[in-house]
Protein backbone atom coordinates (compact mmCIF):
# COMPACT_ATOMS: atom_id res chain seq x y z
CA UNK A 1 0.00 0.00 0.00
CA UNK A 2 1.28 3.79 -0.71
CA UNK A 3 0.72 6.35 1.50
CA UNK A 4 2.72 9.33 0.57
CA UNK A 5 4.41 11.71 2.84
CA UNK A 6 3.72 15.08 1.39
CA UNK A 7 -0.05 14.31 1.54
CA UNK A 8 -2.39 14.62 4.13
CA UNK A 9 -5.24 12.20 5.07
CA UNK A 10 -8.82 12.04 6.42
CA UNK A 11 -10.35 8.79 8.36
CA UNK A 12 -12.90 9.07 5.32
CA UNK A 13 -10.00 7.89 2.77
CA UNK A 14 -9.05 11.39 1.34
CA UNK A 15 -5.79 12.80 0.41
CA UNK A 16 -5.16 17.00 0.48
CA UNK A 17 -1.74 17.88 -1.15
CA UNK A 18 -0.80 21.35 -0.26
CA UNK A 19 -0.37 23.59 -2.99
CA UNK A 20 0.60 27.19 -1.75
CA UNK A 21 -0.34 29.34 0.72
CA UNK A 22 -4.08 28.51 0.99
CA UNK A 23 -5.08 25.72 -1.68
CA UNK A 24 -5.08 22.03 -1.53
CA UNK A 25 -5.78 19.17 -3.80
CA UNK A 26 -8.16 16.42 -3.42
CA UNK A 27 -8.26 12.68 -4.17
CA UNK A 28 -9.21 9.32 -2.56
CA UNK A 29 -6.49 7.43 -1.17
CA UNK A 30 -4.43 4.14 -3.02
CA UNK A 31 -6.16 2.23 -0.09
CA UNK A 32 -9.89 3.48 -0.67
CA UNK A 33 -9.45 3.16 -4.28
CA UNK A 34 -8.45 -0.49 -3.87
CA UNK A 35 -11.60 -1.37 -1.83
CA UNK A 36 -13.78 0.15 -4.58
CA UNK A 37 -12.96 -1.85 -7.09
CA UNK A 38 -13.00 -0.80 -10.42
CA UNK A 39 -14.39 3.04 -10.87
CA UNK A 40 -17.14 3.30 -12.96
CA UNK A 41 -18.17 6.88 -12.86
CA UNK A 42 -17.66 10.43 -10.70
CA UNK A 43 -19.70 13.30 -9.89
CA UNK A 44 -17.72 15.99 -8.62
CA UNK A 45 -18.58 19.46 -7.09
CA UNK A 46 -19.31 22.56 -9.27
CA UNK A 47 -16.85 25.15 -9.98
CA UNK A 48 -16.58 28.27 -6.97
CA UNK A 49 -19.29 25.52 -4.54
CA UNK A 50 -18.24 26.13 -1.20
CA UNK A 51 -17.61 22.62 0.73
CA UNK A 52 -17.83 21.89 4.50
CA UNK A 53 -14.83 19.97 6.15
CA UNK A 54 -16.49 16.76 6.63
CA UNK A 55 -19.30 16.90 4.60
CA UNK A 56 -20.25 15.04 1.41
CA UNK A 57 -19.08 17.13 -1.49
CA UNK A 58 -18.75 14.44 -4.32
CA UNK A 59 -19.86 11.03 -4.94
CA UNK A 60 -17.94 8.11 -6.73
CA UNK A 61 -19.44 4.74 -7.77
CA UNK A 62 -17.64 1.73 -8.67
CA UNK A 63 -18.87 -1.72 -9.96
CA UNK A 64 -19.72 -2.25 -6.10
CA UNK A 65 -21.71 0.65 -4.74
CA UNK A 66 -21.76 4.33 -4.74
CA UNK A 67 -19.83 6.42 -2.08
CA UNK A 68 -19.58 9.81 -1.19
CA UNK A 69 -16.57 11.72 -0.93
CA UNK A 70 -15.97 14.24 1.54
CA UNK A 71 -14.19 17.38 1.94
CA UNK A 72 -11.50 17.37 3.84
CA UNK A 73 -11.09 20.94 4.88
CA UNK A 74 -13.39 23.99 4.24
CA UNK A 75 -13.36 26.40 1.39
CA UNK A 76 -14.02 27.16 -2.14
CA UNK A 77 -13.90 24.60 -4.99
CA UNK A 78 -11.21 26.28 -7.41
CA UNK A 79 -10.06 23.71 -10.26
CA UNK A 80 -12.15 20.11 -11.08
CA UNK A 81 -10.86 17.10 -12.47
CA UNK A 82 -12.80 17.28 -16.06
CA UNK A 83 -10.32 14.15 -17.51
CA UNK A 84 -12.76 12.28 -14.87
CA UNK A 85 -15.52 12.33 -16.89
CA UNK A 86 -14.35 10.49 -19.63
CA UNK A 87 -12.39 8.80 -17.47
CA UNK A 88 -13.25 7.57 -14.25
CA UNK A 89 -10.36 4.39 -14.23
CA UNK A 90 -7.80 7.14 -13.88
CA UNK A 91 -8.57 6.72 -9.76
CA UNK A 92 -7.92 3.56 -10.02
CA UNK A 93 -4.88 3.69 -12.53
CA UNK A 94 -2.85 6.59 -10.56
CA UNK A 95 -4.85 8.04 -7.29
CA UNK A 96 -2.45 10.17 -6.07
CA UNK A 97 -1.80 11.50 -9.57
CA UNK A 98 -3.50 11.70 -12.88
CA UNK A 99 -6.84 10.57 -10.55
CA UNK A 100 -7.55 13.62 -8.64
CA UNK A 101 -10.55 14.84 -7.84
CA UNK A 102 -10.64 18.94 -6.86
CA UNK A 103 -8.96 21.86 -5.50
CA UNK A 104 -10.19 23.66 -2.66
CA UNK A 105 -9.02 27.28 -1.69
CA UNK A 106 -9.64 26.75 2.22
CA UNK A 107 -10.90 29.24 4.11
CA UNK A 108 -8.72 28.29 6.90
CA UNK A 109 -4.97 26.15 6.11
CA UNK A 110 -5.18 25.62 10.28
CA UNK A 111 -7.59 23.11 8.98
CA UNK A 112 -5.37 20.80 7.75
CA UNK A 113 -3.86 20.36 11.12
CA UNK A 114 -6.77 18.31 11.84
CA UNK A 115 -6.30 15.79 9.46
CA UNK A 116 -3.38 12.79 9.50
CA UNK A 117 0.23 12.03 8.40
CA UNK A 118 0.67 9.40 6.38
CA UNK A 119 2.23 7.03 9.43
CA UNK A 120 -1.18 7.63 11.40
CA UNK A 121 -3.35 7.10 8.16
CA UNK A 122 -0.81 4.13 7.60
CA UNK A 123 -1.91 2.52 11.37
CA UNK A 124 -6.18 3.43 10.39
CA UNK A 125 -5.35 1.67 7.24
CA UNK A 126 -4.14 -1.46 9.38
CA UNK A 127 -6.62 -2.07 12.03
CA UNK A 128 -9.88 -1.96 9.29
């Protein structure tokens, strides 16, 4: 399992990668992707939505269920994923790459403070 170092993680399986002074991108995790199976299809937020740390902001299906995807810190939605659409595999393919899902411009960067390394996302990963 991956679990890069630059990235930080929420206990819902979401990755925020830093990107500034105040924006942050999104994607599911190499672990949550994995337990989805194959990805079938997103639906991601509009352009300039605000999101809600910890609230459902997206939703991803797979050839298993549907799943919502939740923002990780607070803000503005700035810049979507549109190579999604046609797509959706590239979460599977390359998660912490190509398969991104948003960027947020957070209201707040203390937020990310409340999310976890990748050593304590690492230990979540290993007693599910």
């Amino acid at each position: 399992m991956n679990f890069p170092e630059d990235l930080f993680y929420a206990k819902t399986h979401e990755w925020a990668k830093k990107e500034g002074e105040n924006k942050v991108r999104i994607g599911i995790t190499s672990h949550a992707q994995n337990e989805l199976g194959d990805v079938v299809y997103v639906e991601l937020p509009a352009l300039d939505t605000n999101v809600e740390a910890g609230k459902a902001c997206a939703v991803i299906e797979s050839v298993k269920a549907a799943y919502d995807i939740y923002a990780p810190v607070s803000g503005k939605v700035t810049e979507i994923n549109n190579d999604l659409g046609n797509n959706p595999q590239l979460v599977n393919e390359d998660p912490y790459g190509k398969g991104w899902f948003f960027v947020i411009e957070m209201e707040d960067p203390q937020l990310l403070t409340n999310l976890m390394s990748n050593k304590e996302y690492e230990e979540l990963c290993q007693t599910k």
